[in-house]
PDB file of N, CA and C in Angstrom:
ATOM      1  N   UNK A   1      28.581  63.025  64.981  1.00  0.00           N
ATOM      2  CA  UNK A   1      27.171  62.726  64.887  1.00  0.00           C
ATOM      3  C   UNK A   1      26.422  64.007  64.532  1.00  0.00           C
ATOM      4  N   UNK A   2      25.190  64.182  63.753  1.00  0.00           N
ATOM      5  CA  UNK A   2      24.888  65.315  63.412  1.00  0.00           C
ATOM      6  C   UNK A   2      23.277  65.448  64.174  1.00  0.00           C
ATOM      7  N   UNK A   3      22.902  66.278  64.082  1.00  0.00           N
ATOM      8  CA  UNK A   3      22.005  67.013  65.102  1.00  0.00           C
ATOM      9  C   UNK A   3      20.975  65.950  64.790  1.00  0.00           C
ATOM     10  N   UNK A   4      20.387  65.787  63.683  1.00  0.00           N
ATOM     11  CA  UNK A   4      19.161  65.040  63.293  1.00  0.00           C
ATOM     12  C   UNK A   4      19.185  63.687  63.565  1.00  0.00           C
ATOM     13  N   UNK A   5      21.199  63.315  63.882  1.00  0.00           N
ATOM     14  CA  UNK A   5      20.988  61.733  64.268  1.00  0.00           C
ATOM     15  C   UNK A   5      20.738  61.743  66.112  1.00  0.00           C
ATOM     16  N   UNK A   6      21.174  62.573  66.435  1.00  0.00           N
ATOM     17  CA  UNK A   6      21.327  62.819  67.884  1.00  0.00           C
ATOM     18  C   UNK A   6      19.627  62.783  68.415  1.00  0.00           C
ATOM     19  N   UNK A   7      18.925  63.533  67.796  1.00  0.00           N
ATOM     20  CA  UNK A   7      17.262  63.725  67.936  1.00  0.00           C
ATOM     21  C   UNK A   7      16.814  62.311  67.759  1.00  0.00           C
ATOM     22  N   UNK A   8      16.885  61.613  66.570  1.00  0.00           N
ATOM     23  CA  UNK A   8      16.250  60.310  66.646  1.00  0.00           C
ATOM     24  C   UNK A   8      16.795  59.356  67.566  1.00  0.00           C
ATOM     25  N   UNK A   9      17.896  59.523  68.179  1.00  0.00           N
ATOM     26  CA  UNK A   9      18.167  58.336  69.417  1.00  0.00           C
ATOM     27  C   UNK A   9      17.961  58.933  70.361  1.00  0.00           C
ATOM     28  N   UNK A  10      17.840  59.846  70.887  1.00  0.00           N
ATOM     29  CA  UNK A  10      16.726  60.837  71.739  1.00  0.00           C
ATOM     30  C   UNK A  10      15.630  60.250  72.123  1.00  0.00           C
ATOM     31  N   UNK A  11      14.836  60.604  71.025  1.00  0.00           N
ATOM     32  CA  UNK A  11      13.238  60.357  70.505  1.00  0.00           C
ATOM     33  C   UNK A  11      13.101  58.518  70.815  1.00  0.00           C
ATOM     34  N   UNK A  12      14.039  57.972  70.130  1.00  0.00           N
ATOM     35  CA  UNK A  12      14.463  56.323  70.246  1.00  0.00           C
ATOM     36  C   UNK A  12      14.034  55.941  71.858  1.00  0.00           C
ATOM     37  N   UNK A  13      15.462  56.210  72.413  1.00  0.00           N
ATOM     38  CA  UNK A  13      15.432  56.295  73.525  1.00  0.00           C
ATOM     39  C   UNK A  13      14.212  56.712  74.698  1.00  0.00           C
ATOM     40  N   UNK A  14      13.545  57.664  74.102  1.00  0.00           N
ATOM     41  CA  UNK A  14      12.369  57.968  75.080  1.00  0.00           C
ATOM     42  C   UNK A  14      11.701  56.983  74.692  1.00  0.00           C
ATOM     43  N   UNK A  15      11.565  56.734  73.606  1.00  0.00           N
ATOM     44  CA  UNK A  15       9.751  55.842  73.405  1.00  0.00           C
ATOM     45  C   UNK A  15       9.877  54.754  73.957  1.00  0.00           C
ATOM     46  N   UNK A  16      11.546  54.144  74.170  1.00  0.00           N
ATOM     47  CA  UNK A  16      11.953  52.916  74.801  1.00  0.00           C
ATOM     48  C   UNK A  16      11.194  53.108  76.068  1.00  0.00           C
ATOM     49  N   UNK A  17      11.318  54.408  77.091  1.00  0.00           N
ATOM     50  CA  UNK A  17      11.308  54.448  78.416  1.00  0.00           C
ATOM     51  C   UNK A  17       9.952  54.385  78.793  1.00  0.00           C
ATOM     52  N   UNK A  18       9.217  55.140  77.575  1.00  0.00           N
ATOM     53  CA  UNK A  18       7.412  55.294  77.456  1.00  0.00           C
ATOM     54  C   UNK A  18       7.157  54.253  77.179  1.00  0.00           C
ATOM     55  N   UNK A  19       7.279  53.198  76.752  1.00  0.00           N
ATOM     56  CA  UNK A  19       6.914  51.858  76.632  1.00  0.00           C
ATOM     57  C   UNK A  19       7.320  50.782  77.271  1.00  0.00           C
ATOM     58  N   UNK A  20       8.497  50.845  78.283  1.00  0.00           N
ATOM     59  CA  UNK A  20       8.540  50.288  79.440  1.00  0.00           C
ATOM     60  C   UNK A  20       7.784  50.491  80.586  1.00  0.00           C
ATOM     61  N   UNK A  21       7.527  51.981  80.287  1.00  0.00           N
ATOM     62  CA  UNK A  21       6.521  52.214  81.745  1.00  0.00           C
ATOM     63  C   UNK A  21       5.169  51.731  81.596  1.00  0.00           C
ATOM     64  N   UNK A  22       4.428  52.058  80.605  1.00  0.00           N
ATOM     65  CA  UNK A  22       3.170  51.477  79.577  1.00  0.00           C
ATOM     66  C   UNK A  22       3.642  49.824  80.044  1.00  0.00           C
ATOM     67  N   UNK A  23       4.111  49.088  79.779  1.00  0.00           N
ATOM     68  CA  UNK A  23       3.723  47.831  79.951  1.00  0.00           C
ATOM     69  C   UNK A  23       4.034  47.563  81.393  1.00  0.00           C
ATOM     70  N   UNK A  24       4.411  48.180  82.197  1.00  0.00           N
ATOM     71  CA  UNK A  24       4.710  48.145  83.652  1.00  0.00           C
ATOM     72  C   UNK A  24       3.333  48.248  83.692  1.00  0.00           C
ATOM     73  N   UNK A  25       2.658  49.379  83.991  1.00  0.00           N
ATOM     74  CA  UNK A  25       1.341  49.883  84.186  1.00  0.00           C
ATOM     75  C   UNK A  25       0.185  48.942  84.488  1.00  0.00           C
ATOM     76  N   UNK A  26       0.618  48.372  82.960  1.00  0.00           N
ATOM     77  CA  UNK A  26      -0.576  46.962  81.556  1.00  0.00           C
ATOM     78  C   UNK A  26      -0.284  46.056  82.826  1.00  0.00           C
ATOM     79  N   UNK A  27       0.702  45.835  83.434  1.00  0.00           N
ATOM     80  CA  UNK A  27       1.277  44.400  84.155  1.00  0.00           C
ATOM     81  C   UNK A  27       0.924  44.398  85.824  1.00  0.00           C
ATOM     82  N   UNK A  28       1.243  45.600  86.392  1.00  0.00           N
ATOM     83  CA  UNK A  28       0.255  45.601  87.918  1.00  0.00           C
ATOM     84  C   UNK A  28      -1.503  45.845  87.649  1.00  0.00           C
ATOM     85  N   UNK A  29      -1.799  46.389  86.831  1.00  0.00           N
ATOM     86  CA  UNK A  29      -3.199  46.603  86.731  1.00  0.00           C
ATOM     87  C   UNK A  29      -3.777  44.692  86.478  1.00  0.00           C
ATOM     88  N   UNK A  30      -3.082  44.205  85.401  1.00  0.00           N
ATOM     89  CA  UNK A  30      -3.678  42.660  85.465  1.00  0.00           C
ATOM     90  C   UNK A  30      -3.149  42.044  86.747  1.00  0.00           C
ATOM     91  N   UNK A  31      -2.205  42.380  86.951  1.00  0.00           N
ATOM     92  CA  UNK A  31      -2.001  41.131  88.357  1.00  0.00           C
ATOM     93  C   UNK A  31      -2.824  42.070  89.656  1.00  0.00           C
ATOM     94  N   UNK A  32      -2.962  43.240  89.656  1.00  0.00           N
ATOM     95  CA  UNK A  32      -4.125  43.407  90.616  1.00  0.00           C
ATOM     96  C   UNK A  32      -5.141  43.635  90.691  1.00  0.00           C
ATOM     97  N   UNK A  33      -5.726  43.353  89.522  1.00  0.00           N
ATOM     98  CA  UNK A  33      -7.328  43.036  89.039  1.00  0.00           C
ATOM     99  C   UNK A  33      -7.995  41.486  88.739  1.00  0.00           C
ATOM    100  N   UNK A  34      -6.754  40.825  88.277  1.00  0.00           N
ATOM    101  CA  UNK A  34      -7.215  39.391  87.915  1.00  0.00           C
ATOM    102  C   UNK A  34      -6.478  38.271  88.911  1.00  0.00           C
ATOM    103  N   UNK A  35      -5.386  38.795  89.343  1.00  0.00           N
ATOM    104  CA  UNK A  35      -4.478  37.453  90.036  1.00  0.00           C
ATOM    105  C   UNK A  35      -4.615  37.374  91.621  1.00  0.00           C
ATOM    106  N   UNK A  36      -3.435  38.911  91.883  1.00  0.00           N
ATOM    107  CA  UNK A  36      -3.207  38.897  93.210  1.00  0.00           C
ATOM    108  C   UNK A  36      -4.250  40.276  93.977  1.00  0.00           C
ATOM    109  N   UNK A  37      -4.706  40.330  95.023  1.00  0.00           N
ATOM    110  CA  UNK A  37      -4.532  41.936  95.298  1.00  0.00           C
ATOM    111  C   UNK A  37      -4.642  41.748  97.015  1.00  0.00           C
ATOM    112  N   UNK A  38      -3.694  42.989  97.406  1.00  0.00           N
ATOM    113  CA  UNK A  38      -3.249  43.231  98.842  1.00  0.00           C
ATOM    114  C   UNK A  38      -4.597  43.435  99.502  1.00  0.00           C
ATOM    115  N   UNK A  39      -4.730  43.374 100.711  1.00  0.00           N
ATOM    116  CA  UNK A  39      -5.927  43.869 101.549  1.00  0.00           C
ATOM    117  C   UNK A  39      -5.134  43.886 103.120  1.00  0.00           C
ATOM    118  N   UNK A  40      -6.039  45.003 103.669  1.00  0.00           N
ATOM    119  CA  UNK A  40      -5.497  44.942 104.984  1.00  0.00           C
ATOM    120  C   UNK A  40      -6.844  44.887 106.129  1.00  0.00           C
ATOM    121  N   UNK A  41      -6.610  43.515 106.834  1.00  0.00           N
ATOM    122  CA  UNK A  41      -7.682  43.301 107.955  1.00  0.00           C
ATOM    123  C   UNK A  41      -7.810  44.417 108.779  1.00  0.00           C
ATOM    124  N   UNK A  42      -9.436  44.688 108.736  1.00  0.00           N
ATOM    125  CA  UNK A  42      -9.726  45.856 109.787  1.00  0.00           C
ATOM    126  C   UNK A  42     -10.891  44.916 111.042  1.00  0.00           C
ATOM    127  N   UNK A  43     -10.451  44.819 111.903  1.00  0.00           N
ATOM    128  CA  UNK A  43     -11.033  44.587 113.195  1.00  0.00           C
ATOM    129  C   UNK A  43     -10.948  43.571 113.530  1.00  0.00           C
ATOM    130  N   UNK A  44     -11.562  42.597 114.653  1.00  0.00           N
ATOM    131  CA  UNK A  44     -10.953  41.274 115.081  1.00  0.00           C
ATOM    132  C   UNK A  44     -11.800  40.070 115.158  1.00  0.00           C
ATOM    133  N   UNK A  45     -12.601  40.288 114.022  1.00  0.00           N
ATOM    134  CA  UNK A  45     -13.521  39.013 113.719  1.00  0.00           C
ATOM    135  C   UNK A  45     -12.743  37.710 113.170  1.00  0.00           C
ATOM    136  N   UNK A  46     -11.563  37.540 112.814  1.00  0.00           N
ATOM    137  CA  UNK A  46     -10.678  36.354 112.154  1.00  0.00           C
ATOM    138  C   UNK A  46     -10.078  36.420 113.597  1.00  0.00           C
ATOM    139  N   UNK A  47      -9.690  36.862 114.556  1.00  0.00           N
ATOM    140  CA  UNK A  47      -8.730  36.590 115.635  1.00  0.00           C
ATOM    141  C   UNK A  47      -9.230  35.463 116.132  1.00  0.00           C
ATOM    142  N   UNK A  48      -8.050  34.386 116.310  1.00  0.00           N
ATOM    143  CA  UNK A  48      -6.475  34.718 116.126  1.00  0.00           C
ATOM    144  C   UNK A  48      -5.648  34.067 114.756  1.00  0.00           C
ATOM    145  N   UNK A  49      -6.901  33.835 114.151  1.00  0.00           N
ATOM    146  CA  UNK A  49      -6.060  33.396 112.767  1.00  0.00           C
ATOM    147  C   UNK A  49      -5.307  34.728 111.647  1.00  0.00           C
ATOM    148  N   UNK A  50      -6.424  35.897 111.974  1.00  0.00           N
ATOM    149  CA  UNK A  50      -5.738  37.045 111.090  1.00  0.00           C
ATOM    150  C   UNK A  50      -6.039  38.243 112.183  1.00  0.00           C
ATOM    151  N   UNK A  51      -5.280  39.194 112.271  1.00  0.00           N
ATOM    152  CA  UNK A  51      -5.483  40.541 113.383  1.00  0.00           C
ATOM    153  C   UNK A  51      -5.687  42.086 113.025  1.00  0.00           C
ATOM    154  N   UNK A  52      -6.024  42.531 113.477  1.00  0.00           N
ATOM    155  CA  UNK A  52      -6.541  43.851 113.037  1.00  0.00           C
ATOM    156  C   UNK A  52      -5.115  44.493 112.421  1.00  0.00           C
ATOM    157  N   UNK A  53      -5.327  45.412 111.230  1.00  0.00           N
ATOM    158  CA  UNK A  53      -4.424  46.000 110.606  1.00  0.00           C
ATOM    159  C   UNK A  53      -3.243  44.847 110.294  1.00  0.00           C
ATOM    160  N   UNK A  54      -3.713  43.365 110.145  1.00  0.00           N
ATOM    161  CA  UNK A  54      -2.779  42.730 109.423  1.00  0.00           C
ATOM    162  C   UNK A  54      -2.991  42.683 107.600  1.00  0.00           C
ATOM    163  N   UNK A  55      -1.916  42.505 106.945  1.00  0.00           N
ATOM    164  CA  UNK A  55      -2.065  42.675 105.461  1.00  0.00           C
ATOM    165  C   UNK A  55      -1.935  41.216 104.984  1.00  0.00           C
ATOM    166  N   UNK A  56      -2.835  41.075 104.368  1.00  0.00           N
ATOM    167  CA  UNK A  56      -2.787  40.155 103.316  1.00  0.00           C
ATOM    168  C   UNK A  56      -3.089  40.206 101.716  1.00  0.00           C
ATOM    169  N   UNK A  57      -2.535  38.677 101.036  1.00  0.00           N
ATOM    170  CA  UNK A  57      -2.431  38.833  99.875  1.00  0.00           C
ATOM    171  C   UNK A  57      -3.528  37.701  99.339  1.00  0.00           C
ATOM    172  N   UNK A  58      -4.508  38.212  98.624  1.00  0.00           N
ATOM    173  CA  UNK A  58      -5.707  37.270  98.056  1.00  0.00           C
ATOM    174  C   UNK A  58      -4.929  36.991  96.616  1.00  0.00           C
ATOM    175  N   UNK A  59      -5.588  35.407  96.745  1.00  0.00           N
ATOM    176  CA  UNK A  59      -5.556  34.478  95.138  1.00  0.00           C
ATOM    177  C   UNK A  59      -6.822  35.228  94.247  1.00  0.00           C
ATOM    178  N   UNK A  60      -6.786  35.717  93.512  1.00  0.00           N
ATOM    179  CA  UNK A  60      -8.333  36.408  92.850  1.00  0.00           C
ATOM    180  C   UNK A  60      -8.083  34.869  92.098  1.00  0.00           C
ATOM    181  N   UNK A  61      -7.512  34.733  91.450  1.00  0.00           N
ATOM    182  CA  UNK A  61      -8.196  32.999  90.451  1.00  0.00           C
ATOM    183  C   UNK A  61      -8.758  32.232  90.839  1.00  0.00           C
ATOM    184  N   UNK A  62      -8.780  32.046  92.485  1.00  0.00           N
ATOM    185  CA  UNK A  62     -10.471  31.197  92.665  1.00  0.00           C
ATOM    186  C   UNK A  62     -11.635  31.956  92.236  1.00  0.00           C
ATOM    187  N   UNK A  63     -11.800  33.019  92.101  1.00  0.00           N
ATOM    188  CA  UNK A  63     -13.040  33.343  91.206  1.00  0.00           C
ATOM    189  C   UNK A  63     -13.524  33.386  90.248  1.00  0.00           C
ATOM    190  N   UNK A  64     -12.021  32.859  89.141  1.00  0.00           N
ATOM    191  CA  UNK A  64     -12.634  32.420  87.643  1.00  0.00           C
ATOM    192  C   UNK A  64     -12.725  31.362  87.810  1.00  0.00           C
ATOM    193  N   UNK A  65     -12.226  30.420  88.426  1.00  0.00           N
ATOM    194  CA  UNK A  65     -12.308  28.811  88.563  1.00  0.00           C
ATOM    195  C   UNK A  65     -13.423  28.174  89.218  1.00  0.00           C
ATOM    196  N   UNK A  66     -13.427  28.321  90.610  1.00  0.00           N
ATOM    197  CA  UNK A  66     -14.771  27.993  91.093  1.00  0.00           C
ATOM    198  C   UNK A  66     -14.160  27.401  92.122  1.00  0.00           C
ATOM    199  N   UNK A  67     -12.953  27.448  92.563  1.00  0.00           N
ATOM    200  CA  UNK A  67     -12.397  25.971  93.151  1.00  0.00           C
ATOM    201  C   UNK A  67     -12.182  26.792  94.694  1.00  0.00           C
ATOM    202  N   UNK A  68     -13.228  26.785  95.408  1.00  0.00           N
ATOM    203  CA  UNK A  68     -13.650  27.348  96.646  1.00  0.00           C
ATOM    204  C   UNK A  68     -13.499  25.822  97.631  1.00  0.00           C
ATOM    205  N   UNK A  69     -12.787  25.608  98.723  1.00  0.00           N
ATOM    206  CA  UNK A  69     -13.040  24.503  99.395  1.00  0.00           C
ATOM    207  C   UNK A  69     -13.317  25.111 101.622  1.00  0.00           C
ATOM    208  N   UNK A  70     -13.944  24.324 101.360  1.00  0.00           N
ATOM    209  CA  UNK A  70     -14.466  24.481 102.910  1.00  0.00           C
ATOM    210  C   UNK A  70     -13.174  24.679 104.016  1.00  0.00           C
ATOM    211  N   UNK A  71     -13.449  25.942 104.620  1.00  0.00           N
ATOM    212  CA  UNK A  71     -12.318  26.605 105.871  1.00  0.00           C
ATOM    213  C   UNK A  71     -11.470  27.509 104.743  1.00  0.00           C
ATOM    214  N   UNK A  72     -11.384  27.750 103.433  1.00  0.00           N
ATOM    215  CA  UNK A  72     -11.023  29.024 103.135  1.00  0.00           C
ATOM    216  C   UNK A  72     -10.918  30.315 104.158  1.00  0.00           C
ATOM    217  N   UNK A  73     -10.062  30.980 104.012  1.00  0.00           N
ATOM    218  CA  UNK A  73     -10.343  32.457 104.231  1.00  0.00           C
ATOM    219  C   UNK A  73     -10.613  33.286 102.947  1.00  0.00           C
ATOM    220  N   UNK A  74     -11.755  33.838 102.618  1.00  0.00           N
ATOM    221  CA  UNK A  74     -12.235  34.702 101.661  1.00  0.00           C
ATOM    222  C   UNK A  74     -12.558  35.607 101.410  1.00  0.00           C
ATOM    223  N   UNK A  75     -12.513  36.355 100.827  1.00  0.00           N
ATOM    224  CA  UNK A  75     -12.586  38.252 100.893  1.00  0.00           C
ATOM    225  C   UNK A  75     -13.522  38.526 100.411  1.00  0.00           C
ATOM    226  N   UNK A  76     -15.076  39.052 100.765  1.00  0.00           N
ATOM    227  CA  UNK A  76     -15.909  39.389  99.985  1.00  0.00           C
ATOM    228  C   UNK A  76     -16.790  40.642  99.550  1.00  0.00           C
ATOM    229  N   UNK A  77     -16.826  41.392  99.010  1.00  0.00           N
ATOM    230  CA  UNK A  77     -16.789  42.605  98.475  1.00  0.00           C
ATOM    231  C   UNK A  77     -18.125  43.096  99.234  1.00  0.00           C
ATOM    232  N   UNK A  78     -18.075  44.187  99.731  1.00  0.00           N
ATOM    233  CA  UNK A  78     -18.992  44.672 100.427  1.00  0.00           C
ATOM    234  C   UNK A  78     -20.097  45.885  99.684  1.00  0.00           C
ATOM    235  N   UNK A  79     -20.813  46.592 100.348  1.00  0.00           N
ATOM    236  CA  UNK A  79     -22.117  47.268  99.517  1.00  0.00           C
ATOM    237  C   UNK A  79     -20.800  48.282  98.235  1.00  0.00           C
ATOM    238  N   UNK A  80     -20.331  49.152  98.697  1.00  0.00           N
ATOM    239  CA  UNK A  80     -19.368  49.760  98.213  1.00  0.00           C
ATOM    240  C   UNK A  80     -17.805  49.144  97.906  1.00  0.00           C
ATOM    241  N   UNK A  81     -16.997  49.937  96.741  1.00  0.00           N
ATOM    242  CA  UNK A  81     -16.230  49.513  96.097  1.00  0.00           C
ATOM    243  C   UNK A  81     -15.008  49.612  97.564  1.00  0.00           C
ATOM    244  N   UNK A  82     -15.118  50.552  98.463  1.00  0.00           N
ATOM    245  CA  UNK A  82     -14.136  50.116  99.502  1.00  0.00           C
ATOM    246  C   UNK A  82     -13.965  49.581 100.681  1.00  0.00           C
ATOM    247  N   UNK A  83     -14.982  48.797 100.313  1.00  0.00           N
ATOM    248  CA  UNK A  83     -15.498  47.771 101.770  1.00  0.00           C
ATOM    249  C   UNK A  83     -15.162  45.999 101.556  1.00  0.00           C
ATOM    250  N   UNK A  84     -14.525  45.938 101.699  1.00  0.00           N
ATOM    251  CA  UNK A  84     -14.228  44.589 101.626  1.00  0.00           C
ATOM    252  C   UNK A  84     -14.498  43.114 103.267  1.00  0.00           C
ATOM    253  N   UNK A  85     -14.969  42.241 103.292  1.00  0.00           N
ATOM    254  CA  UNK A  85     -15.319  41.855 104.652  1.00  0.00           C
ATOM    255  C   UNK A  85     -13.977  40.425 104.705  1.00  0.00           C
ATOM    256  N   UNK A  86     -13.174  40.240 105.564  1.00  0.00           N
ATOM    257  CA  UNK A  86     -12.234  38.648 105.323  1.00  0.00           C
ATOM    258  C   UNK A  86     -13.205  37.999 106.194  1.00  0.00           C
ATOM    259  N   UNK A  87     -13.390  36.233 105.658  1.00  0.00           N
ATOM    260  CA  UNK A  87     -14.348  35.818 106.952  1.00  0.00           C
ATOM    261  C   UNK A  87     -13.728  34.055 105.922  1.00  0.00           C
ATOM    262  N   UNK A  88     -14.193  33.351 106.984  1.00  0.00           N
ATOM    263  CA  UNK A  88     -13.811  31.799 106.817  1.00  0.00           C
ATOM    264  C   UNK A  88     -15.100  31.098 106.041  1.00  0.00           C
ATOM    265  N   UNK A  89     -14.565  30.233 105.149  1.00  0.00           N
ATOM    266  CA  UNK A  89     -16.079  29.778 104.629  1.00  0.00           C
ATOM    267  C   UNK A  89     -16.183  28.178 105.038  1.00  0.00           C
ATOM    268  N   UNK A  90     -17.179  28.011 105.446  1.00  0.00           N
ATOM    269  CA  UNK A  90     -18.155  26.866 106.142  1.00  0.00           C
ATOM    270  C   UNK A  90     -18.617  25.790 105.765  1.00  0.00           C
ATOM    271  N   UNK A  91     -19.443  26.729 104.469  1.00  0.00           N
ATOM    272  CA  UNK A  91     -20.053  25.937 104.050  1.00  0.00           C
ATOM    273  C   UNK A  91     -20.010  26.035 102.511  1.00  0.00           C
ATOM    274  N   UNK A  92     -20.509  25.083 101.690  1.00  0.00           N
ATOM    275  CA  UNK A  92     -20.380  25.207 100.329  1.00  0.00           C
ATOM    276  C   UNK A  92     -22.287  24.859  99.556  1.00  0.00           C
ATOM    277  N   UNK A  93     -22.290  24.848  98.979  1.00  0.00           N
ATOM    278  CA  UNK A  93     -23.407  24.964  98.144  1.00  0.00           C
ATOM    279  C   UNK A  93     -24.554  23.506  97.965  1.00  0.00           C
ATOM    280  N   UNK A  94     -25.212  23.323  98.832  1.00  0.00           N
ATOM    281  CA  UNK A  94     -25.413  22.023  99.723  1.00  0.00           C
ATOM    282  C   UNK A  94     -25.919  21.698 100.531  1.00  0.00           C
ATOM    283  N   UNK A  95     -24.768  22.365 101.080  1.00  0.00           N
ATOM    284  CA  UNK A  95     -24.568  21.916 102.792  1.00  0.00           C
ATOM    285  C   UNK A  95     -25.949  22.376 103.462  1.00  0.00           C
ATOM    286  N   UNK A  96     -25.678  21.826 104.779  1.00  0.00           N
ATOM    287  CA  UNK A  96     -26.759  22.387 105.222  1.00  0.00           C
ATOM    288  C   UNK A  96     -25.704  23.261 106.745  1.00  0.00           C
ATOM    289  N   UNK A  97     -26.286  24.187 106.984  1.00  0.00           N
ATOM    290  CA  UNK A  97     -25.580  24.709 108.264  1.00  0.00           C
ATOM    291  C   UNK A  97     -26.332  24.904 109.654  1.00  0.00           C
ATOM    292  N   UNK A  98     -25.760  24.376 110.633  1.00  0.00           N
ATOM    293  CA  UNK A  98     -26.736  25.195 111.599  1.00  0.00           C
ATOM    294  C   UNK A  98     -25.762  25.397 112.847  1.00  0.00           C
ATOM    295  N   UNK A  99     -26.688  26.390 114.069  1.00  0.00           N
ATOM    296  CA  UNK A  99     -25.567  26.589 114.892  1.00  0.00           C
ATOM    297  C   UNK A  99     -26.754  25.779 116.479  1.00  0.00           C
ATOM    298  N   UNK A 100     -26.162  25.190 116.846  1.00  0.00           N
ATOM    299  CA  UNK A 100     -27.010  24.749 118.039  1.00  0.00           C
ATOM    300  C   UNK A 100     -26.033  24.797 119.857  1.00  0.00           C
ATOM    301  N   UNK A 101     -26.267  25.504 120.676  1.00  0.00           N
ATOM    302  CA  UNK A 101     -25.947  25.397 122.346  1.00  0.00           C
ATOM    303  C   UNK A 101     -24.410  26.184 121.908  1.00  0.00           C
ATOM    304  N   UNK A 102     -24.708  27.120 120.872  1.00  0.00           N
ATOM    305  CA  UNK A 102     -22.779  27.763 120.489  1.00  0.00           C
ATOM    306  C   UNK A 102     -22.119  26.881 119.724  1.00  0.00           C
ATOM    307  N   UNK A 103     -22.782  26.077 119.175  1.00  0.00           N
ATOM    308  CA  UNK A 103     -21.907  24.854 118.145  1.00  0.00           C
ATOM    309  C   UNK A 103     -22.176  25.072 117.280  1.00  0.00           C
ATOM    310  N   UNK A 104     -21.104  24.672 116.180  1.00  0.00           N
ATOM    311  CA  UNK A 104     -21.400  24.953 114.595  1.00  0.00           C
ATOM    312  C   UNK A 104     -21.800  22.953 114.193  1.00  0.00           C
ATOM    313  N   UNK A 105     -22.727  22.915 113.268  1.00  0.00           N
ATOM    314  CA  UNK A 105     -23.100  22.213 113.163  1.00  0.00           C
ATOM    315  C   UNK A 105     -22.731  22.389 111.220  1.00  0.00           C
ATOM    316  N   UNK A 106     -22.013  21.331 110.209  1.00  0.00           N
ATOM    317  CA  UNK A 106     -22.102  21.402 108.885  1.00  0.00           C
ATOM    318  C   UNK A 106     -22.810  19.926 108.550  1.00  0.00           C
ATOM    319  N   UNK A 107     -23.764  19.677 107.841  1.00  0.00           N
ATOM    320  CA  UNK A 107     -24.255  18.808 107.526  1.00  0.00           C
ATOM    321  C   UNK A 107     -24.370  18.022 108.555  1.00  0.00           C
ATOM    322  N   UNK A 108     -24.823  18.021 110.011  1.00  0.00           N
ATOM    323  CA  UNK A 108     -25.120  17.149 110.993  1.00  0.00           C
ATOM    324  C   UNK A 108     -24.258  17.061 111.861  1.00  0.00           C
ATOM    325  N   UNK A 109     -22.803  17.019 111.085  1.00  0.00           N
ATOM    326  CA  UNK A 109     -21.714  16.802 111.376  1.00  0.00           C
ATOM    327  C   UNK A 109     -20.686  18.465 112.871  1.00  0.00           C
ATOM    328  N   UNK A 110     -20.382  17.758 113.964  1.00  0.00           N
ATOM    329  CA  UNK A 110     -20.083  19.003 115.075  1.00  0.00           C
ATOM    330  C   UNK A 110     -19.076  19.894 114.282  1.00  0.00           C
ATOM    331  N   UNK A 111     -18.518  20.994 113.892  1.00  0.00           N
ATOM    332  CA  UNK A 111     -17.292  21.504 113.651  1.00  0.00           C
ATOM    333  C   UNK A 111     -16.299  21.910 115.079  1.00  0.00           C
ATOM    334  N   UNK A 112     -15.274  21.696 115.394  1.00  0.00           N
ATOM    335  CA  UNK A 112     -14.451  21.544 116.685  1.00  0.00           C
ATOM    336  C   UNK A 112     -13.455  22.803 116.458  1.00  0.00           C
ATOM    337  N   UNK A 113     -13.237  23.133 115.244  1.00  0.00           N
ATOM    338  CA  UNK A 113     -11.763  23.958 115.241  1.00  0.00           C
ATOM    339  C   UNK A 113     -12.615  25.356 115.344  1.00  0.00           C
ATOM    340  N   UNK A 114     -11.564  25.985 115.387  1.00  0.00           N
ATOM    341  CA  UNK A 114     -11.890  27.590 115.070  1.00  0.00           C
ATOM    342  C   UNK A 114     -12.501  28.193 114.117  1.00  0.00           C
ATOM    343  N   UNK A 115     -13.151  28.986 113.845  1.00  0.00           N
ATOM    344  CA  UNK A 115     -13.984  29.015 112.977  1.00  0.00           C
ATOM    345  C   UNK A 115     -12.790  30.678 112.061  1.00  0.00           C
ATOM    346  N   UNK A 116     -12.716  31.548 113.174  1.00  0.00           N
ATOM    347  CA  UNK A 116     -11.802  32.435 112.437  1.00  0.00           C
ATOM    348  C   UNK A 116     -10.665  32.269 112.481  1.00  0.00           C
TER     349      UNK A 116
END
């Protein structure tokens, strides 16, 4: 083999490795910007459904879709980019909510389960 063929499967070879890593990169950045992304519960407002310093994994595609349904757990972005809040959702766009004697009240209707 002569020197100049040895360099181009070299050169070959790297751009293979630079362009595996490049689309590695391309491929967690979309799945943790658009699909999935990790979060880890800080404090004990979901207890005992989720616990402090437990990790979870959010669906991000209910937020291009819309398809939000009542008792979700939902992650919602706080004043700053590293504040995130997990909390249960209630109610939907509608509803009416109220809380009466420590009761959750959704559209008239008592709610009985847990709320976190």
């Amino acid at each position: 083999m002569t020197t100049n063929t040895k360099n181009k499967k070299k050169k070959s070879e790297l751009w293979g490795w630079i362009k595996a890593i490049l689309i590695a990169f391309i491929a967690v950045f979309i799945i943790r910007n658009f699909l999935f992304a990790p979060y880890i519960v800080k404090g004990s407002s979901m207890y005992p459904t989720l616990h402090d310093t437990e990790r979870v994994f959010v669906n991000k595609t209910v937020d291009y879709f819309g398809d939000y349904k009542r008792g979700q757990i939902i992650v919602l972005d706080g004043e700053d980019r590293s504040t995130h809040y997990v909390k249960r959702l209630i109610g939907l766009p509608g509803d009416k909510i109220e809380m009466k004697n420590d009761q959750l009240y959704v559209n008239g209707k008592k709610k009985w389960r847990s709320l976190t």
